[in-house]
Protein backbone atom coordinates (compact mmCIF):
# COMPACT_ATOMS: atom_id res chain seq x y z
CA UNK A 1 -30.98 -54.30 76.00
CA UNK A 2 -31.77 -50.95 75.04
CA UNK A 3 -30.14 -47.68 76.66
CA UNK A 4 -33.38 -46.95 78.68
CA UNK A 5 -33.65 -50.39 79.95
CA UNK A 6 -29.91 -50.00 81.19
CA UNK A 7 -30.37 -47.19 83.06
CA UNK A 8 -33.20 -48.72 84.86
CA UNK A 9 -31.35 -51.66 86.41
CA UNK A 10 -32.22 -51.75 89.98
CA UNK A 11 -30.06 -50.95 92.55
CA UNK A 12 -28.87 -53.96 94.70
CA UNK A 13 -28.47 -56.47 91.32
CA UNK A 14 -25.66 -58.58 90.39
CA UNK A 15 -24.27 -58.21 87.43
CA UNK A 16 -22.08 -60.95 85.56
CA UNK A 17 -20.73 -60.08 81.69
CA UNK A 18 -18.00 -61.59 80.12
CA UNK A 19 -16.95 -64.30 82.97
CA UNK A 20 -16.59 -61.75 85.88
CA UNK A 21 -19.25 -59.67 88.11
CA UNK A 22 -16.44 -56.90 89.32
CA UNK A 23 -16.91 -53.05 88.18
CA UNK A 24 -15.63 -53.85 84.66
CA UNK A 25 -18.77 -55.95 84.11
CA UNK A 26 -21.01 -53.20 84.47
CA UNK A 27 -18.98 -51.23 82.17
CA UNK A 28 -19.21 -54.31 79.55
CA UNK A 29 -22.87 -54.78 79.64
CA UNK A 30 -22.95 -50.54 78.78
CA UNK A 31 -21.22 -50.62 75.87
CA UNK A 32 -22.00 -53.92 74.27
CA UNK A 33 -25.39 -54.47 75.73
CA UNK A 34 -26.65 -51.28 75.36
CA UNK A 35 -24.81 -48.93 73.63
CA UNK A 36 -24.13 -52.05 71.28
CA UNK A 37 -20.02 -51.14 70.13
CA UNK A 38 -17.64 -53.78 70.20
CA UNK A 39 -15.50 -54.50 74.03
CA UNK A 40 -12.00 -53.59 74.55
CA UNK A 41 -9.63 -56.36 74.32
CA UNK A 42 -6.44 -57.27 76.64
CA UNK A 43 -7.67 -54.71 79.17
CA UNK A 44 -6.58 -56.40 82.76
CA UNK A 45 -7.61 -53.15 84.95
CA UNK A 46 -10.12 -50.65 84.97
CA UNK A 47 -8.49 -47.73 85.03
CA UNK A 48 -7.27 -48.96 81.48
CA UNK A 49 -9.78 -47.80 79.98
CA UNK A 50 -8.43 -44.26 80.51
CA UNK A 51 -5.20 -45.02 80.29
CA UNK A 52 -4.97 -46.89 76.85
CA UNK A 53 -7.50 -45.65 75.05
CA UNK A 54 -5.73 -44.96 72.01
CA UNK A 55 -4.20 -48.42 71.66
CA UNK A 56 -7.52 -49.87 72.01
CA UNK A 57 -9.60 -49.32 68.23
CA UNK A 58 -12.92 -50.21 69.85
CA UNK A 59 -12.81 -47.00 72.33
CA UNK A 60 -11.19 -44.95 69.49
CA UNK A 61 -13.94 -45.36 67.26
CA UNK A 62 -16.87 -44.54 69.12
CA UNK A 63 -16.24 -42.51 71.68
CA UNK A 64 -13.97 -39.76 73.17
CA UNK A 65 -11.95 -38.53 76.42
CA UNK A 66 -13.34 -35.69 78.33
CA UNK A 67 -11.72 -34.83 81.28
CA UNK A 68 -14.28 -32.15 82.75
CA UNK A 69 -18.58 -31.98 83.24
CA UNK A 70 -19.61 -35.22 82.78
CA UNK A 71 -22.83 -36.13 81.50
CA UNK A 72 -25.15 -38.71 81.59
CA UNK A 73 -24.38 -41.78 79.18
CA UNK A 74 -20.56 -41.17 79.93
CA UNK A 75 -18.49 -44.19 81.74
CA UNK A 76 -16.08 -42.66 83.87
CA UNK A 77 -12.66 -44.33 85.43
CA UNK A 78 -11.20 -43.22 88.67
CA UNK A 79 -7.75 -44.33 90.64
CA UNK A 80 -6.70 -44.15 93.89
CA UNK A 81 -8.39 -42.19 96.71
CA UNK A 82 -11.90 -43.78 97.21
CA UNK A 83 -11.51 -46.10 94.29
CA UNK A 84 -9.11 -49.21 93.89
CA UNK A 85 -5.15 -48.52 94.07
CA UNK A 86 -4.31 -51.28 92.01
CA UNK A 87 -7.02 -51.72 89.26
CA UNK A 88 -8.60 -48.74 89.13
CA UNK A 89 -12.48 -48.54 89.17
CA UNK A 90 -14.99 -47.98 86.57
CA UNK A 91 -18.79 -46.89 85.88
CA UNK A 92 -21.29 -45.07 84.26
CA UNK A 93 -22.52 -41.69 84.63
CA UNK A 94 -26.03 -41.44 85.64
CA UNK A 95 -26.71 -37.60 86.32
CA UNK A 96 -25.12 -34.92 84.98
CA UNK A 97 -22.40 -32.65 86.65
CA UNK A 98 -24.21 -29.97 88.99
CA UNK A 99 -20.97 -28.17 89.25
CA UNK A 100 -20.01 -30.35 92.14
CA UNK A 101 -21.34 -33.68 91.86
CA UNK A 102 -22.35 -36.03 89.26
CA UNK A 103 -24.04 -39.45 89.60
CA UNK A 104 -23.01 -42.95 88.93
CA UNK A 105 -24.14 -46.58 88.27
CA UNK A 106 -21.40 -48.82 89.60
CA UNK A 107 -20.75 -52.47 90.47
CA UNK A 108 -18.02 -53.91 92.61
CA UNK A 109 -19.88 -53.28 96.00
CA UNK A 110 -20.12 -56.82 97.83
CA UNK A 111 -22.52 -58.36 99.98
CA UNK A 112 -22.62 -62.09 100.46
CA UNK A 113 -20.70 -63.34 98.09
CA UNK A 114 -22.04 -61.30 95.64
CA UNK A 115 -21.26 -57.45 93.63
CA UNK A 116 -24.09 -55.50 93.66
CA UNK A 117 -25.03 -52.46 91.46
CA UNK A 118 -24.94 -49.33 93.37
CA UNK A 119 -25.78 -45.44 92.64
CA UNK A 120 -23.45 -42.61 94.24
CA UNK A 121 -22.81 -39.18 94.13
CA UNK A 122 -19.20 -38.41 93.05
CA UNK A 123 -16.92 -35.61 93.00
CA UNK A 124 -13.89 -34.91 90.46
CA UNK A 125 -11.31 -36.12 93.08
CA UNK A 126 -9.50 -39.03 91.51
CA UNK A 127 -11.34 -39.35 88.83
CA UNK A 128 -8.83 -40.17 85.68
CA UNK A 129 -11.48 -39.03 83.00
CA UNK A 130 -14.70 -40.25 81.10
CA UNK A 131 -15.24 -41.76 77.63
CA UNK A 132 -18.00 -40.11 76.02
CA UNK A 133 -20.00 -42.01 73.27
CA UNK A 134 -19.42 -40.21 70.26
CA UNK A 135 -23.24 -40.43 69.06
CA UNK A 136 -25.31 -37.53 71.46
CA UNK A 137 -27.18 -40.83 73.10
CA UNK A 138 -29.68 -38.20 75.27
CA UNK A 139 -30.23 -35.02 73.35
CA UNK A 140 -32.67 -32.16 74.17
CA UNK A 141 -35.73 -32.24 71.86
CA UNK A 142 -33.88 -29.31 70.42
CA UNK A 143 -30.87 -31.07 69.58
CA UNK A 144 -32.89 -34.08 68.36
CA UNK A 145 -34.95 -32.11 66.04
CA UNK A 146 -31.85 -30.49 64.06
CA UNK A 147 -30.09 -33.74 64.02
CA UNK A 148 -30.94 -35.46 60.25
CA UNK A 149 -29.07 -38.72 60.11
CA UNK A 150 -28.82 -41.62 57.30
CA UNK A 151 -28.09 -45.14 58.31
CA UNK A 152 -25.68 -47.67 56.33
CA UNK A 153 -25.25 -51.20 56.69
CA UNK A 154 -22.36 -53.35 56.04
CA UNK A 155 -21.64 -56.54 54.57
CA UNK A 156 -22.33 -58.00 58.71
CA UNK A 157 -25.20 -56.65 59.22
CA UNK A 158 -24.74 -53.46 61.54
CA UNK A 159 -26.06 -50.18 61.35
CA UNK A 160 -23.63 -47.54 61.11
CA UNK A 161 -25.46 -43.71 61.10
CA UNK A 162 -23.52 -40.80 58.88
CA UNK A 163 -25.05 -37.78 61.24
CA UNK A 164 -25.30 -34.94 58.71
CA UNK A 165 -24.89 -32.14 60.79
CA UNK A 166 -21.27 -33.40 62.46
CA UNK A 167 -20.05 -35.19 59.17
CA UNK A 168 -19.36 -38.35 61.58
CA UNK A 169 -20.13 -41.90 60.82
CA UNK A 170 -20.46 -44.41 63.75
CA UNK A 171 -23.05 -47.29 64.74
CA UNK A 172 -25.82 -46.34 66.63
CA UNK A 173 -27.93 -48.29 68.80
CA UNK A 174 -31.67 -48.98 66.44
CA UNK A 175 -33.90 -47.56 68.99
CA UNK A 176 -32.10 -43.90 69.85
CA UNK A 177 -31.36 -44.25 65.97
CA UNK A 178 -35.30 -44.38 65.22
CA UNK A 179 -36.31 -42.46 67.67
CA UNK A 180 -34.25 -39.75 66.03
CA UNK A 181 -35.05 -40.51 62.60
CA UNK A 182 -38.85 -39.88 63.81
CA UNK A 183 -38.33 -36.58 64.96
CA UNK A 184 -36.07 -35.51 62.82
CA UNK A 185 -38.77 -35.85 60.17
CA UNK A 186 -36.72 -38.62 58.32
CA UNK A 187 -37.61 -41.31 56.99
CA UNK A 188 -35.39 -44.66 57.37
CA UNK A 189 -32.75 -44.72 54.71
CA UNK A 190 -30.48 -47.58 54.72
CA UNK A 191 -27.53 -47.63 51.99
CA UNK A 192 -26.75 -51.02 51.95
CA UNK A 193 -23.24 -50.41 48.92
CA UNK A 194 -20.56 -48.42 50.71
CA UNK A 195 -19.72 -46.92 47.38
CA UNK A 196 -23.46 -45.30 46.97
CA UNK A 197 -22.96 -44.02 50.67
CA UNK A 198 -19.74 -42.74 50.01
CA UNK A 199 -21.47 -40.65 47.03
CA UNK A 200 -24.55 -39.36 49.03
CA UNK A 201 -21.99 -38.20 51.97
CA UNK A 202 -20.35 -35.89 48.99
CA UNK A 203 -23.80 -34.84 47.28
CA UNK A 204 -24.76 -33.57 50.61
CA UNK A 205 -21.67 -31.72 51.57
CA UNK A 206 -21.42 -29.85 48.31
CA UNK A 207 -25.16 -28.98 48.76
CA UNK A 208 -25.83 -28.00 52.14
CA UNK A 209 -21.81 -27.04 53.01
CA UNK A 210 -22.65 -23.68 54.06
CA UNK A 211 -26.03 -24.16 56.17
CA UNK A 212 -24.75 -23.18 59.03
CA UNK A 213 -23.81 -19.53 57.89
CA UNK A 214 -27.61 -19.52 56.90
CA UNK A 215 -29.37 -20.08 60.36
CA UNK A 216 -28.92 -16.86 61.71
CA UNK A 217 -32.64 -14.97 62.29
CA UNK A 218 -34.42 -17.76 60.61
CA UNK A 219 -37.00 -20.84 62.19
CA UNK A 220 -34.10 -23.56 62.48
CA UNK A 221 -36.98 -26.31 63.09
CA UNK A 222 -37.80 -25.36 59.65
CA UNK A 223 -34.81 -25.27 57.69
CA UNK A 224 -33.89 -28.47 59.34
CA UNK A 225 -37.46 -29.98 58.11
CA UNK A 226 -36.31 -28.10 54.55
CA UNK A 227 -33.37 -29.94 54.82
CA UNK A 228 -34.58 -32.98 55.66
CA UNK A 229 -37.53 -33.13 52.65
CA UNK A 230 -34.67 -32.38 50.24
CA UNK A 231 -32.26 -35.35 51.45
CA UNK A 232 -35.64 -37.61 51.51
CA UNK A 233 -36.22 -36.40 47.62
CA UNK A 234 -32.95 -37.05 46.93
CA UNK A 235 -32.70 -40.59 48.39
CA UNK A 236 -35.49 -41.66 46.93
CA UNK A 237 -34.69 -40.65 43.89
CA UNK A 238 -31.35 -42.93 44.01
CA UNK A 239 -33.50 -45.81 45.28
CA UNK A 240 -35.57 -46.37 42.41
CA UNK A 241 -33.15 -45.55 39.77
């Protein structure tokens, strides 16, 4: 499932992932179906997720707490007040925060027998925080087009991303990683030997470590293009040697 094709789950469906269709499953079929990143273990409640977030290595590797203007892509927990005393709730943010609202994909809502998937407007009020993916997952076209990024994959198979302009390294779901790649003006480099990764990461941070003090009164799309031809040189010249 990609991220597009989660976000465009109808309203009124029934979702069951991983043996249950309450609010948590909607959260589950987010982050592995979609977003890809391994699930949370021994998590009982929702509002868990918030709660022990550093105990849990999953959540601490890919994404981060934010406690204030949600955006889309975020899964948000909540406790108390509108949402379940005893569990907690859970969801993901659909719409950004207007500066009074944001808006949510939840489950949990039953009819029938059945949870159903449901969109609402919510407001801060008992909301414990959101977890924020780490990897931008809907930048502007601005954002995309400065963001250079090499892929790396490891001895199972996944694609892991080392985003040059934030010196972070986390997996990425392949079609927002392409997608970025293409505008980005990159081609797809995969380093498939941690060790050669590990030296590109250093070649480019002792070449391009003060960029940023360069950008000022200068066309950023192309510097970032400049940058980008010179890691593509570079990486193909350490392919074919």
């Amino acid at each position: 499932m990609s991220i597009e094709e989660f976000f465009s789950i109808p309203s009124g469906t029934n979702v069951f992932n991983n043996g249950a269709d309450q609010c948590v499953a909607l959260a589950n079929l987010y982050e592995a179906g979609a977003l890809q990143y391994p699930l949370p273990s021994g998590i009982q409640s929702a509002f868990q997720w918030w709660t022990e977030f550093s105990a849990k290595p999953p959540l601490v590797e890919f994404f981060i707490q934010v406690s204030e203007n949600p955006k889309r892509g975020d899964i948000f927990v909540g406790r108390y007040g509108p949402y379940q005393a005893e569990n907690g709730h859970i969801g993901v943010v659909e719409r950004d925060w207007d500066g009074s609202t944001f808006g949510t994909m939840e489950t949990g809502y039953w009819s029938e027998g059945k949870s159903y998937v449901k969109r609402l407007n919510r407001t801060m009020d008992y909301v414990l925080g959101f977890l924020r993916p780490k990897v931008n997952i809907f930048p502007t076209d601005e954002e995309e087009q400065n963001m250079i990024v090499i892929a790396r994959t490891n001895a199972e198979g996944n694609m892991y991303v080392y985003n040059l302009g934030t010196d972070v390294v986390t997996h990425i779901p392949d079609d927002y990683r392409l997608g970025v790649l293409r505008k980005s003006g990159m081609h797809q480099w995969d380093f498939a030997q941690e060790a050669e990764f590990k030296s590109f990461r250093e070649w480019y941070k002792d070449t391009f470590s003060n960029r940023s003090s360069s950008m000022s009164g200068i066309d950023t799309a192309a510097f970032s293009k400049a940058i980008a031809k010179a890691v593509n040189d570079e990486i193909a010249k350490r392919m074919s040697s």
